[in-house]
C-alpha atoms as a PDB file:
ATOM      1  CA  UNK A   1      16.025  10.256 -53.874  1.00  0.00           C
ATOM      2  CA  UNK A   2      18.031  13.295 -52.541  1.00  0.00           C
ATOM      3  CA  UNK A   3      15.699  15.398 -50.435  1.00  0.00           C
ATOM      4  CA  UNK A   4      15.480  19.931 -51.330  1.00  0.00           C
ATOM      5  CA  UNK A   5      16.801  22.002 -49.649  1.00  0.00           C
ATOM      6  CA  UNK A   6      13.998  23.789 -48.441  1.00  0.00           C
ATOM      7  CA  UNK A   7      12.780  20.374 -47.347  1.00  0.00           C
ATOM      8  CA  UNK A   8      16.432  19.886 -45.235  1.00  0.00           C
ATOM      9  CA  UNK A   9      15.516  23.514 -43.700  1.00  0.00           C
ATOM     10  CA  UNK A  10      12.374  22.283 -42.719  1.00  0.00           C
ATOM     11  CA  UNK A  11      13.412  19.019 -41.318  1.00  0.00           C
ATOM     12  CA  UNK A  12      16.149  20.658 -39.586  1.00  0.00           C
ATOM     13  CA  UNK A  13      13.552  23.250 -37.965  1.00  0.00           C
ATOM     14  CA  UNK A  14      11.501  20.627 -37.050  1.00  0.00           C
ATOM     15  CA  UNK A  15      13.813  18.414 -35.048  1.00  0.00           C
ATOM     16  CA  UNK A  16      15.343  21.285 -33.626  1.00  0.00           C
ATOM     17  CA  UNK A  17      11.856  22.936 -32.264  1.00  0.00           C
ATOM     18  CA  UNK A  18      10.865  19.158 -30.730  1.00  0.00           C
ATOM     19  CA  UNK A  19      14.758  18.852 -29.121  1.00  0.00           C
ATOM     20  CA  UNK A  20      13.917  22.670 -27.409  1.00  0.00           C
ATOM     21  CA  UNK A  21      11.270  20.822 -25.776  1.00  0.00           C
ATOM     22  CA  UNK A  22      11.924  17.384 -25.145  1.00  0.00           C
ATOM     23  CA  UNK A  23      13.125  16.205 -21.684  1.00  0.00           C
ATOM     24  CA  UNK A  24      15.958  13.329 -22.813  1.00  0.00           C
ATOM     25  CA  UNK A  25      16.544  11.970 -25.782  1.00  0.00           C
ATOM     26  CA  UNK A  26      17.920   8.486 -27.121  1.00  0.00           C
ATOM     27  CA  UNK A  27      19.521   7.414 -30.582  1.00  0.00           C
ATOM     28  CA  UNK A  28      19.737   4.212 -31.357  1.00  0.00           C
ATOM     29  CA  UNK A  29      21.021   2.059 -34.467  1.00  0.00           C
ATOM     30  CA  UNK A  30      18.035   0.795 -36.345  1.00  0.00           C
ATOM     31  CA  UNK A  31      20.003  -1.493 -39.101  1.00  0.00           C
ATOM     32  CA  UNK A  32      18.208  -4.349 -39.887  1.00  0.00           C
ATOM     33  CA  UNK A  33      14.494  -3.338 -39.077  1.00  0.00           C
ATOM     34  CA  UNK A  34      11.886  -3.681 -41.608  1.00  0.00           C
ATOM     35  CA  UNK A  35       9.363  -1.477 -42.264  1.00  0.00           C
ATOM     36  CA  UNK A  36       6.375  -3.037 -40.443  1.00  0.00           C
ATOM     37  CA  UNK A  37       9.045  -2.963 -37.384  1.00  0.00           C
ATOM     38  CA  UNK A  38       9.843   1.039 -37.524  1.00  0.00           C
ATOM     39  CA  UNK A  39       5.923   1.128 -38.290  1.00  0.00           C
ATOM     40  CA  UNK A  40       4.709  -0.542 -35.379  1.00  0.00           C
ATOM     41  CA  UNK A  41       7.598   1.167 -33.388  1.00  0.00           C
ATOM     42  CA  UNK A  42       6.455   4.698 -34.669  1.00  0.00           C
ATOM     43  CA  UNK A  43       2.974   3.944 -33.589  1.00  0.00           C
ATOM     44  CA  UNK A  44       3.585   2.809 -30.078  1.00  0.00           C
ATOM     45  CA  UNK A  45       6.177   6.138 -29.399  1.00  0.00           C
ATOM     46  CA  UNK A  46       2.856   8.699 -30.572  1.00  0.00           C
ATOM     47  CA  UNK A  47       1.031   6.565 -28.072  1.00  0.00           C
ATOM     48  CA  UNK A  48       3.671   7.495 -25.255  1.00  0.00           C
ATOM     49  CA  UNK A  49       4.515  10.943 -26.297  1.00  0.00           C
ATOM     50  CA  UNK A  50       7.797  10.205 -28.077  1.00  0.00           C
ATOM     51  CA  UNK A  51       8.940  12.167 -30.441  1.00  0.00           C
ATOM     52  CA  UNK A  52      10.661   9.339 -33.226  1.00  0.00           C
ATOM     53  CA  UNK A  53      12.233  10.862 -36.365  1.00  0.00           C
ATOM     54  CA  UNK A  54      14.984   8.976 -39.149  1.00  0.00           C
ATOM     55  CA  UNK A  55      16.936  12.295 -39.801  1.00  0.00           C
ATOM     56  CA  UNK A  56      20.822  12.084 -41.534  1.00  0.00           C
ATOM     57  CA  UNK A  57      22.938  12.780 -39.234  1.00  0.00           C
ATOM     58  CA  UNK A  58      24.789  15.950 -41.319  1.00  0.00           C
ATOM     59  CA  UNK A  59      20.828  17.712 -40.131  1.00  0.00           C
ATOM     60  CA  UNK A  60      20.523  16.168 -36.939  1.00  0.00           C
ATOM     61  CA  UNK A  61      24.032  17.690 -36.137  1.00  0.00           C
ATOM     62  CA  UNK A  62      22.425  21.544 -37.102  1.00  0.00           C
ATOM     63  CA  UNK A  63      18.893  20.614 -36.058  1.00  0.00           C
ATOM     64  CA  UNK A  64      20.605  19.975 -32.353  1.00  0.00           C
ATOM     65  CA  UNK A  65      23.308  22.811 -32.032  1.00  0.00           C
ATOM     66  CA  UNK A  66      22.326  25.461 -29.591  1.00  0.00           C
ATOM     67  CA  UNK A  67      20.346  22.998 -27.903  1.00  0.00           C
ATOM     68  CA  UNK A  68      20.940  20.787 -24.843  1.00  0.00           C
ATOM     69  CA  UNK A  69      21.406  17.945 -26.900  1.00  0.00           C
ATOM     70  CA  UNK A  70      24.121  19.564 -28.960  1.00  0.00           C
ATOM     71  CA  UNK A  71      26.428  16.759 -26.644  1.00  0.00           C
ATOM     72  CA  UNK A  72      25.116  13.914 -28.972  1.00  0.00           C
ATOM     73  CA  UNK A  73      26.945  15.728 -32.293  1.00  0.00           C
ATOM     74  CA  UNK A  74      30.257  13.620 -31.579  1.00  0.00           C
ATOM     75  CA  UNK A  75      28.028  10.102 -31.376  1.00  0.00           C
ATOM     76  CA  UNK A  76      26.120  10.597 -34.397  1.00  0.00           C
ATOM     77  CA  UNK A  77      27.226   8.108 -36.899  1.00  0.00           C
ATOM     78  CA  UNK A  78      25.414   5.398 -39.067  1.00  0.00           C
ATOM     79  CA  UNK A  79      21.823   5.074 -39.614  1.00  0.00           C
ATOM     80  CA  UNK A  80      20.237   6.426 -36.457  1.00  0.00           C
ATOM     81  CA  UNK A  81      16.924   6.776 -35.327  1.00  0.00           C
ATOM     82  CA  UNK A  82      16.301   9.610 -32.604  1.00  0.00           C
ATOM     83  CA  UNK A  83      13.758   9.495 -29.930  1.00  0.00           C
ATOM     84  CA  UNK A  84      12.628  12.591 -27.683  1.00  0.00           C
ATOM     85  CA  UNK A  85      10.759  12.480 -24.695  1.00  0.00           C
ATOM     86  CA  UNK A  86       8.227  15.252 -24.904  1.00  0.00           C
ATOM     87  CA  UNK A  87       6.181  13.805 -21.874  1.00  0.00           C
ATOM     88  CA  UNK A  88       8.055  12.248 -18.963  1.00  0.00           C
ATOM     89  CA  UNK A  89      11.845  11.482 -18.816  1.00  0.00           C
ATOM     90  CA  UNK A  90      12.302   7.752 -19.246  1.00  0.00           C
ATOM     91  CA  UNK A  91       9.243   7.558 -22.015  1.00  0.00           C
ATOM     92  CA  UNK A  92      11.848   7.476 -24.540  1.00  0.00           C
ATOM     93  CA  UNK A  93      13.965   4.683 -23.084  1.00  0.00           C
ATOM     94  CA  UNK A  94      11.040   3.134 -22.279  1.00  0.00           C
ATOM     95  CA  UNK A  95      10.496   2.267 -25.869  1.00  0.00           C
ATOM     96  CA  UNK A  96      13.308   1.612 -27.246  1.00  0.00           C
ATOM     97  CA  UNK A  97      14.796  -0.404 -24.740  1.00  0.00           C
ATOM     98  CA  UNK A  98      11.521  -2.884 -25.310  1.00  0.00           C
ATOM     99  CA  UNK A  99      11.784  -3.251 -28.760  1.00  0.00           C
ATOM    100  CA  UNK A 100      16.073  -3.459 -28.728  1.00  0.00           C
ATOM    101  CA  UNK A 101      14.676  -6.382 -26.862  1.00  0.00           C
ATOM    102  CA  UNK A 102      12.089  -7.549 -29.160  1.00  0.00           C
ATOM    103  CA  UNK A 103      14.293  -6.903 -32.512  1.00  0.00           C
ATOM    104  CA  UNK A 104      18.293  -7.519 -31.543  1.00  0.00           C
ATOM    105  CA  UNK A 105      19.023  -5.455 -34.906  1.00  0.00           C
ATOM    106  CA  UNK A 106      17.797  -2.391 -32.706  1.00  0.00           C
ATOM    107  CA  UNK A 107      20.847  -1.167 -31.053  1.00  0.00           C
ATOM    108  CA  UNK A 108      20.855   1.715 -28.633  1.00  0.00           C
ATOM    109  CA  UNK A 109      23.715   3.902 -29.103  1.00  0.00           C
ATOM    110  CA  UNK A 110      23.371   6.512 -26.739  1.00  0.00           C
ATOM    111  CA  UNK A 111      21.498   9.053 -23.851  1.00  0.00           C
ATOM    112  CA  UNK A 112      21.109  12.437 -23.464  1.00  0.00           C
ATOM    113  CA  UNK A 113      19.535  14.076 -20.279  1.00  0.00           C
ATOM    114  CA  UNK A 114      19.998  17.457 -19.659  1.00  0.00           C
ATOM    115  CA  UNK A 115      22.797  17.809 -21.622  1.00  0.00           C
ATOM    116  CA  UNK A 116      24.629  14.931 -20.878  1.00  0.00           C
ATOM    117  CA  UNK A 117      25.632  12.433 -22.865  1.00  0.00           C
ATOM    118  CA  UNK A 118      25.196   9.385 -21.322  1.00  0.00           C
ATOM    119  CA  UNK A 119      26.413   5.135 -22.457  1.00  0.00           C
ATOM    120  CA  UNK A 120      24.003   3.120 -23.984  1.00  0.00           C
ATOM    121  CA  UNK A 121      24.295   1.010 -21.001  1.00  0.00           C
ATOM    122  CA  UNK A 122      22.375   3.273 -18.976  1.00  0.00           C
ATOM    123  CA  UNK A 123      19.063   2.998 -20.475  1.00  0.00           C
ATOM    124  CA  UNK A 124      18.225   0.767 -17.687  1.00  0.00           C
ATOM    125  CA  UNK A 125      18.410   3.662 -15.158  1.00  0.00           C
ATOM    126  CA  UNK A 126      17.097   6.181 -17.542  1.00  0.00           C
ATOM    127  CA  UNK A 127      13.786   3.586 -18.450  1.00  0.00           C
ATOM    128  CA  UNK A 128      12.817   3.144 -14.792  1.00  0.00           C
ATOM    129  CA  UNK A 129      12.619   6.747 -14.081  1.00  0.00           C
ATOM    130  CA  UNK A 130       9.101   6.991 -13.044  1.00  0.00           C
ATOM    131  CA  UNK A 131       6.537   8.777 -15.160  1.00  0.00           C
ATOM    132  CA  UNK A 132       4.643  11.945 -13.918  1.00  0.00           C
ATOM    133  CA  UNK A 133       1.909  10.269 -12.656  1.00  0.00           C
ATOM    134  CA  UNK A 134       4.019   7.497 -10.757  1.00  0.00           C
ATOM    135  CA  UNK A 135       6.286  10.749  -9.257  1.00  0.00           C
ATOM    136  CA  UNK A 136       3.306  12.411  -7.945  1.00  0.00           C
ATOM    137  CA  UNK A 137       1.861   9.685  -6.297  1.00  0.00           C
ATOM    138  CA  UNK A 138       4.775   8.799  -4.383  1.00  0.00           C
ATOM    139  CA  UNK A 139       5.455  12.087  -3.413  1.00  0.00           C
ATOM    140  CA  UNK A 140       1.698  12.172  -2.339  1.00  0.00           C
ATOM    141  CA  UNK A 141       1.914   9.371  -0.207  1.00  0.00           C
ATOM    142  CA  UNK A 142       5.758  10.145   1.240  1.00  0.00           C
ATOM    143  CA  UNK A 143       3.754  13.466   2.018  1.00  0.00           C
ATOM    144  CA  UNK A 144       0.609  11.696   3.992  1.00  0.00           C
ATOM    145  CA  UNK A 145       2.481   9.431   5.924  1.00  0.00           C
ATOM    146  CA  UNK A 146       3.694  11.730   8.778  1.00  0.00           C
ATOM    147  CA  UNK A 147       0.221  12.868   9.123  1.00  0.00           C
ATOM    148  CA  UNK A 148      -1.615   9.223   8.689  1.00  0.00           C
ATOM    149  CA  UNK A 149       0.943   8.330  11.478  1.00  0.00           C
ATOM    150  CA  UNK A 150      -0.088  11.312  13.791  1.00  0.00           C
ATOM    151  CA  UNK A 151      -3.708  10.504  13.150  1.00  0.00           C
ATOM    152  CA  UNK A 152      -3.512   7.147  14.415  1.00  0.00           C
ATOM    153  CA  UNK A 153      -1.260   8.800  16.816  1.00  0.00           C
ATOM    154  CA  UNK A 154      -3.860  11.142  18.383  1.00  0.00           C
ATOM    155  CA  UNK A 155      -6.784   8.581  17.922  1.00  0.00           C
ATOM    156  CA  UNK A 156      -5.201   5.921  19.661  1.00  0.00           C
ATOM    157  CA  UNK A 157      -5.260   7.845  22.910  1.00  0.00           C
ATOM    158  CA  UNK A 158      -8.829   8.255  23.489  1.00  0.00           C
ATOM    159  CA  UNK A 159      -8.924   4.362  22.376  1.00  0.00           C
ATOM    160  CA  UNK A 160      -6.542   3.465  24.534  1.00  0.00           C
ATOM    161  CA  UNK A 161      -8.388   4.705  27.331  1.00  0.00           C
ATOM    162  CA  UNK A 162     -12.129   3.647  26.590  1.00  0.00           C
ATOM    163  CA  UNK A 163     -10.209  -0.122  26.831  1.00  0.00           C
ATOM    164  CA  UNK A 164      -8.598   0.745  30.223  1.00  0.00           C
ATOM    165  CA  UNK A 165     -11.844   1.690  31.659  1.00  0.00           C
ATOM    166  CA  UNK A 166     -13.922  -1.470  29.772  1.00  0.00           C
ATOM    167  CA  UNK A 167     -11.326  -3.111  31.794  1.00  0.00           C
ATOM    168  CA  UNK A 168     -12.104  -1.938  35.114  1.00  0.00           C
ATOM    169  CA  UNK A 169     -15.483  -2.164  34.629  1.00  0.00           C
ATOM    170  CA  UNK A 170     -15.106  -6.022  33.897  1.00  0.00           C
ATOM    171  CA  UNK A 171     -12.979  -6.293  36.634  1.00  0.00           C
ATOM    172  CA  UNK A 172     -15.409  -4.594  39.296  1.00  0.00           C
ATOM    173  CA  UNK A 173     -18.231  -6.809  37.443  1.00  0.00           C
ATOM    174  CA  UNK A 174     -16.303  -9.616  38.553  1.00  0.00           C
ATOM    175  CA  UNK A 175     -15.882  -8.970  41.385  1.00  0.00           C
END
């Protein structure tokens, strides 16, 4: 059943507000899924903050001019399901790279990061981008180890002597 064109606009406004937003995106062939699959799929990317939308690709191609993802025009073809990252980077590859391999009928066809369009075959790179939380923390702790280090640093004198003098001590003890 062909869709209205108001409802086109809409859909086209929609995907095109979310794509203004989103930090990378991903397409990816969905052939062969049923609908329990895309269900179950659609469920897990509102868990993770992914934006994951079935649009034809004639409105997908208007919904993503002017934006940074206006690269992916040229690679949309066939049924395609488009995923946006609205939270972290990799969220998006994230998901679809664990279900492409959980179902082999869902393909990834391509990347877009900053508007670049990048080969399917670097989901791997784009999925282990660390999330927000995972960023901050290792910044925190790249950040606190010069000063852990001068910590001990500093401390270690005062230790250092309190042993020399135990030492003495023993020694004249001993002696």
């Amino acid at each position: 059943m062909a869709i209205t064109f108001d409802r086109k606009k809409l859909v086209v406004a929609e995907v095109a507000e979310v794509a203004s937003k989103a930090y990378s995106a991903v397409g990816a062939e969905y052939r062969g899924l049923t609908v329990d699959q895309m269900t179950e799929m659609r469920v897990k990317a509102r868990e993770s903050g992914v934006y994951l939308r079935v649009v034809k690709n004639t409105l997908a191609k208007r919904a993503l001019a002017g934006t940074e993802y206006e690269c992916m025009n040229e690679a949309l073809s066939g049924p395609l399901v488009l995923a946006f990252s609205m939270e972290d980077p990799g969220a998006a590859a994230r998901l679809l790279k664990t279900y492409a391999k959980e179902y082999e009928s869902l393909e990834v066809k391509m990347l877009a990061v900053g508007g670049e369009l990048l080969p399917a075959s670097d989901i791997d790179r784009l999925a282990t981008l660390p999330t927000r939380d995972e960023a901050l923390s290792l910044l925190m702790s790249v950040m606190k180890a010069p000063v852990t280090k001068l910590a001990r640093t500093v401390n270690e004198v005062p230790g250092k002597l309190v042993r020399t003098l135990a030492a003495v001590r023993d020694a004249k003890d001993a002696a």
